[in-house]
N, C-alpha and C. Protein backbone atom coordinates (compact mmCIF):
# COMPACT_ATOMS: atom_id res chain seq x y z
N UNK A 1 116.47 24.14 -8.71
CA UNK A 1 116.64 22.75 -8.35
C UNK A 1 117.64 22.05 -9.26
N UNK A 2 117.70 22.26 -10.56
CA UNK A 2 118.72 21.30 -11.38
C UNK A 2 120.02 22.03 -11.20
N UNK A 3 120.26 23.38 -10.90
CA UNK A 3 121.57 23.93 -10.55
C UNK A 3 121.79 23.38 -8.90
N UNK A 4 121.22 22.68 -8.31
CA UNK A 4 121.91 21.66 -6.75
C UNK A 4 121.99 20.31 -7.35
N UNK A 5 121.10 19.87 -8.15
CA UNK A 5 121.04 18.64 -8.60
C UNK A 5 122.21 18.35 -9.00
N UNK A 6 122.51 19.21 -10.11
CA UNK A 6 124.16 19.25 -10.48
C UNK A 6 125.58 19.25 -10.01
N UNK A 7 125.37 20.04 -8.80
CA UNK A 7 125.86 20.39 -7.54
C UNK A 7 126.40 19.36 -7.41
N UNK A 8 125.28 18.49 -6.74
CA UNK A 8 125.42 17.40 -5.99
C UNK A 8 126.21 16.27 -7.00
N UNK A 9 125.60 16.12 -8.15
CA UNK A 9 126.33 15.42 -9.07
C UNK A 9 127.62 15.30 -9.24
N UNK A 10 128.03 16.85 -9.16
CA UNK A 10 129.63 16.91 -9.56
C UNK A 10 130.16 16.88 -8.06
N UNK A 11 130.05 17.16 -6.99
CA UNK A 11 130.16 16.57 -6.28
C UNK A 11 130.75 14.89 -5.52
N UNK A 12 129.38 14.58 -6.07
CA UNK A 12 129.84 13.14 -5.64
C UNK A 12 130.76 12.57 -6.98
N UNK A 13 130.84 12.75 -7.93
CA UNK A 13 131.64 12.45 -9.00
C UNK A 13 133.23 12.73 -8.52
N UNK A 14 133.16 13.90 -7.78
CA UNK A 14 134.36 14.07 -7.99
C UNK A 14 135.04 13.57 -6.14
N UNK A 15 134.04 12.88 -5.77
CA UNK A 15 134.68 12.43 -4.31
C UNK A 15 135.02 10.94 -4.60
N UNK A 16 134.38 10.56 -5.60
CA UNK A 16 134.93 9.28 -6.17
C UNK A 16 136.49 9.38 -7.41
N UNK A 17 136.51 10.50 -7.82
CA UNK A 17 137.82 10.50 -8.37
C UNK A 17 137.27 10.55 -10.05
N UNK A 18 135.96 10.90 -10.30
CA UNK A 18 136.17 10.56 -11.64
C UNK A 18 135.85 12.15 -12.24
N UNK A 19 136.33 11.91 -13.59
CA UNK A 19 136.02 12.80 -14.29
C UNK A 19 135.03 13.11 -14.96
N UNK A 20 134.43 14.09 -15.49
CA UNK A 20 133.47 14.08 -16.62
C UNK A 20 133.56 13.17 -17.41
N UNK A 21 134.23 13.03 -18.11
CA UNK A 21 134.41 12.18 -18.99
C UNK A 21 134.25 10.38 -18.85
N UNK A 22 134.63 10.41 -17.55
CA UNK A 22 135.21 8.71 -17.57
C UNK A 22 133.44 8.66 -16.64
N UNK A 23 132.77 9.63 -15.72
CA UNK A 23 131.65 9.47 -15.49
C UNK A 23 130.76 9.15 -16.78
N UNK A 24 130.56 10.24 -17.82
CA UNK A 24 130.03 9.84 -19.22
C UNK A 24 130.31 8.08 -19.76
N UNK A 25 131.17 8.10 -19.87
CA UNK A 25 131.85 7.05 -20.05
C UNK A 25 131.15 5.64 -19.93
N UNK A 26 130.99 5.54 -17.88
CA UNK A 26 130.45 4.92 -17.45
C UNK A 26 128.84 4.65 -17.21
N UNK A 27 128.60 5.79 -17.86
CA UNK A 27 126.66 5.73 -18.05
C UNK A 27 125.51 6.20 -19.33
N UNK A 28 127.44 5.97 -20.58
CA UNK A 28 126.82 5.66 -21.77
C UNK A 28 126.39 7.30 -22.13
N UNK A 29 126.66 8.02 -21.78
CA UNK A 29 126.26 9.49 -22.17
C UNK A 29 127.59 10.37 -22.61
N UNK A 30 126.86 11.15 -23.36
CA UNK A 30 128.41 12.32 -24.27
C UNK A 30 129.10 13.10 -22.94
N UNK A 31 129.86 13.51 -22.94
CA UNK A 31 130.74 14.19 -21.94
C UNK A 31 129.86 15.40 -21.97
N UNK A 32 129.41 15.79 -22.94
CA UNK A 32 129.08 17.33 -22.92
C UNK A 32 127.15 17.42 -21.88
N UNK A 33 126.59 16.44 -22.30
CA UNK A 33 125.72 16.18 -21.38
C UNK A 33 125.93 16.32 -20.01
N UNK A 34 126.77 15.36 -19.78
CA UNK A 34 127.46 15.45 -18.23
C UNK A 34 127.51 16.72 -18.04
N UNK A 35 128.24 17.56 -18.72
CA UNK A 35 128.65 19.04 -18.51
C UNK A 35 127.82 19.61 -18.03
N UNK A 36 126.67 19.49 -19.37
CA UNK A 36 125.29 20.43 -18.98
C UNK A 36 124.46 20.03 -17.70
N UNK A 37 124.51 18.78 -17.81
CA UNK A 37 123.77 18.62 -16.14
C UNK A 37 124.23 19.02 -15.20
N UNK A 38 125.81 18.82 -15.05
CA UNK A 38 126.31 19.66 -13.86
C UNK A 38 126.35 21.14 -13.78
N UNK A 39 125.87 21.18 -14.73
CA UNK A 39 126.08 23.01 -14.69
C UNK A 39 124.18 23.61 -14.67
N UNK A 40 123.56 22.37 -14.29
CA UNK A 40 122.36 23.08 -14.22
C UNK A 40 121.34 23.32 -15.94
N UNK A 41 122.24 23.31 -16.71
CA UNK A 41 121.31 23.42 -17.80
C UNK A 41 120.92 22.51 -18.59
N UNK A 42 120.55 21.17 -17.78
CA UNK A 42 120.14 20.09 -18.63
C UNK A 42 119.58 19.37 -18.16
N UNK A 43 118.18 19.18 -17.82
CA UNK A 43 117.61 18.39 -16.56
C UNK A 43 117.68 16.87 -17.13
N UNK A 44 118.15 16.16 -16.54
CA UNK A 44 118.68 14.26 -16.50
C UNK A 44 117.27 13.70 -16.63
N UNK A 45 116.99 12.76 -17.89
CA UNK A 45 116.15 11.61 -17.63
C UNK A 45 115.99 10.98 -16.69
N UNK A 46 115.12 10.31 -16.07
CA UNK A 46 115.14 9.54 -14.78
C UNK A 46 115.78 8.35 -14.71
N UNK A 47 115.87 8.32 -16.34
CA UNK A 47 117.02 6.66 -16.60
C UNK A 47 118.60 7.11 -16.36
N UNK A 48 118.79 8.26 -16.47
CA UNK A 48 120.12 8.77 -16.35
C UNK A 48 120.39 9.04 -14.94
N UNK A 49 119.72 9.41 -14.30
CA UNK A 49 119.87 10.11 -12.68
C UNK A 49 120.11 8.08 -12.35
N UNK A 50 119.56 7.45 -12.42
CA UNK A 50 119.25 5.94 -11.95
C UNK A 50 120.85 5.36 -12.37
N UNK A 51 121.06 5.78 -13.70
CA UNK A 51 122.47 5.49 -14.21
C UNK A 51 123.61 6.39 -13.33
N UNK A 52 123.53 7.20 -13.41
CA UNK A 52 124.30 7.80 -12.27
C UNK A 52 124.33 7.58 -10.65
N UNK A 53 123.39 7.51 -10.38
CA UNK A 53 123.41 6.89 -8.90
C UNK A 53 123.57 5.55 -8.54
N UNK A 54 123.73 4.34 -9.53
CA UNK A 54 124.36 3.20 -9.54
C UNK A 54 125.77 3.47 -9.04
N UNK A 55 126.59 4.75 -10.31
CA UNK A 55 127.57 4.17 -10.68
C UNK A 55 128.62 5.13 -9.54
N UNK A 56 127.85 6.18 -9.03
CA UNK A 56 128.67 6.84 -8.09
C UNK A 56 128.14 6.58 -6.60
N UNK A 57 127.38 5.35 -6.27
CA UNK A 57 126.89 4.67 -5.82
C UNK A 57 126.56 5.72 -4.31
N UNK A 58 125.61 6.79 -4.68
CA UNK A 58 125.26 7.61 -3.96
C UNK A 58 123.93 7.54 -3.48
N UNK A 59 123.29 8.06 -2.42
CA UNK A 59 122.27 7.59 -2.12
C UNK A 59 121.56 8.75 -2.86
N UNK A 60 119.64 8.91 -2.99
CA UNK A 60 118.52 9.56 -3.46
C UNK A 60 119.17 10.86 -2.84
N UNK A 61 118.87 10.75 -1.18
CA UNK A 61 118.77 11.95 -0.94
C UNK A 61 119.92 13.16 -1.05
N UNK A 62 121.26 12.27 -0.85
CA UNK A 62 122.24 12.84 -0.98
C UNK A 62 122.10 13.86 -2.53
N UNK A 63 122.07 12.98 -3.60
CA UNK A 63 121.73 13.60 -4.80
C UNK A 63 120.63 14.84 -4.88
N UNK A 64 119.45 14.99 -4.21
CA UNK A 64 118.34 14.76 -4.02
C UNK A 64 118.63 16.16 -3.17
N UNK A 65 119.65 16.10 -2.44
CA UNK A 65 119.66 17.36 -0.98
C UNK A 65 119.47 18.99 -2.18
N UNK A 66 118.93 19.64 -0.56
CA UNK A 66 118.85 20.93 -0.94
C UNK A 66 120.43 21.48 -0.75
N UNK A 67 121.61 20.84 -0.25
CA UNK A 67 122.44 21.34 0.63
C UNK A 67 123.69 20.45 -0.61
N UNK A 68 124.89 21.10 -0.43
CA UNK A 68 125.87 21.01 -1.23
C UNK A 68 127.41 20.65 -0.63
N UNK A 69 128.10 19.26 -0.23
CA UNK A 69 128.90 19.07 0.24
C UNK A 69 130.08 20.31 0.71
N UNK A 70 130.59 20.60 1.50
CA UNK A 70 131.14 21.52 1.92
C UNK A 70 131.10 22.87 1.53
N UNK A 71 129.77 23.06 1.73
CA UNK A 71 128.62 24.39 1.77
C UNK A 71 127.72 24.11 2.88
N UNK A 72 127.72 25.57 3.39
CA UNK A 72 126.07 25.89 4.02
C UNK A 72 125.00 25.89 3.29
N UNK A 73 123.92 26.15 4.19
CA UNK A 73 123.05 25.57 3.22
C UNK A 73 122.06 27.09 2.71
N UNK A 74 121.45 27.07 1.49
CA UNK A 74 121.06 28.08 1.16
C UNK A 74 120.12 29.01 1.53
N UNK A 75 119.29 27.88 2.50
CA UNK A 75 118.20 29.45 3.16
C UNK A 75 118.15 29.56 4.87
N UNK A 76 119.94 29.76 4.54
CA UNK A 76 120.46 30.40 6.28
C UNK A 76 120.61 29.18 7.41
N UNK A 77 120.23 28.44 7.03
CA UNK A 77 120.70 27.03 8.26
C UNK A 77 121.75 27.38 8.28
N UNK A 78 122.44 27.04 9.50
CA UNK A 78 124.05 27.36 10.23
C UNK A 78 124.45 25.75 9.65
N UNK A 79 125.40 26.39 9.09
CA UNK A 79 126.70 25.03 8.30
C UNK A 79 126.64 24.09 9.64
N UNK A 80 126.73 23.78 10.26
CA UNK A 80 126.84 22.36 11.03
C UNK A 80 125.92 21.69 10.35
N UNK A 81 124.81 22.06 10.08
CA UNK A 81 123.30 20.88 10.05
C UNK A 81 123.88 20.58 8.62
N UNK A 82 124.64 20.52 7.36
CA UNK A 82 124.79 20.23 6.42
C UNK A 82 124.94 19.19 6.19
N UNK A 83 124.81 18.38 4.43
CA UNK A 83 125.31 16.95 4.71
C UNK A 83 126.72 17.13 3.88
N UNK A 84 127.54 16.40 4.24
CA UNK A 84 128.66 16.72 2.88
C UNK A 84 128.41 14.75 2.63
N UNK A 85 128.61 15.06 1.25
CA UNK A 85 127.98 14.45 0.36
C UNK A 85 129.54 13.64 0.57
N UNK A 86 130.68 13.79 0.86
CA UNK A 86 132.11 12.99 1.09
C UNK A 86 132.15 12.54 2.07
N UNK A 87 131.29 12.24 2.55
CA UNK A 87 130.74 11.58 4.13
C UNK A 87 130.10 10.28 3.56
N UNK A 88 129.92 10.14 2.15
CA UNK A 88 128.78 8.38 1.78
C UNK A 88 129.66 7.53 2.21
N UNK A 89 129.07 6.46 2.54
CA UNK A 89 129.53 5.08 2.70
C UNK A 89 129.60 4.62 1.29
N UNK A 90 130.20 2.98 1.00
CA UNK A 90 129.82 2.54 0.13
C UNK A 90 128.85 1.88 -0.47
N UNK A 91 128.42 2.17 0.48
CA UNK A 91 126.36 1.72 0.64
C UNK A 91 125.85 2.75 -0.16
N UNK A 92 126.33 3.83 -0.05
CA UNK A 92 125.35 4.99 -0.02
C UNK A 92 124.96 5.29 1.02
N UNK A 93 124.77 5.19 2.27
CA UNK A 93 124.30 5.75 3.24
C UNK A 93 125.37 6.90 4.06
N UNK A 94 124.70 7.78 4.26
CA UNK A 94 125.57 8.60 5.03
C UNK A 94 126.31 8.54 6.10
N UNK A 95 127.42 9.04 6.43
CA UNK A 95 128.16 8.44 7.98
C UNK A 95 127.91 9.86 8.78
């Protein structure tokens, strides 16, 4: 679960244009944190996931999915049913 969590993280981070760094940046955390969460080996405080989903203004589930923006999904669903996570609104809601 924290290796999709991450997924999804870097993901939507990077459909907004930002970097590790300037994401860190923006939610008060070391770059290298960032790192580790996206890479799965650092499971996020719930104040941090909250800080992050403000600021890449993504919705729960998107973050939250079992499924990984332009990926199938991992236990054999046929790629159509996927969400790609570059599909958010600026709501956060999916289109």
């Amino acid at each position: 679960m924290l290796a999709r969590l991450g997924e999804n993280i870097q993901a939507a981070r990077k459909a907004h244009g930002f970097s590790q760094e300037r994401l860190a940046e923006l939610i008060d955390l070391h770059p290298r944190a960032v790192q580790k969460i996206e890479a799965g080996e650092l499971n996020p405080k719930s104040t941090t996931l909250i800080r992050i989903q403000a600021v890449i203004r993504c919705s729960w589930d998107a973050l939250l999915a079992r499924e990984v923006g332009g990926r199938g999904r991992r236990d054999g669903a046929p790629a159509e049913n996927r969400t790609r996570i570059s599909r958010l609104g600026n709501d956060g809601s999916i289109r």
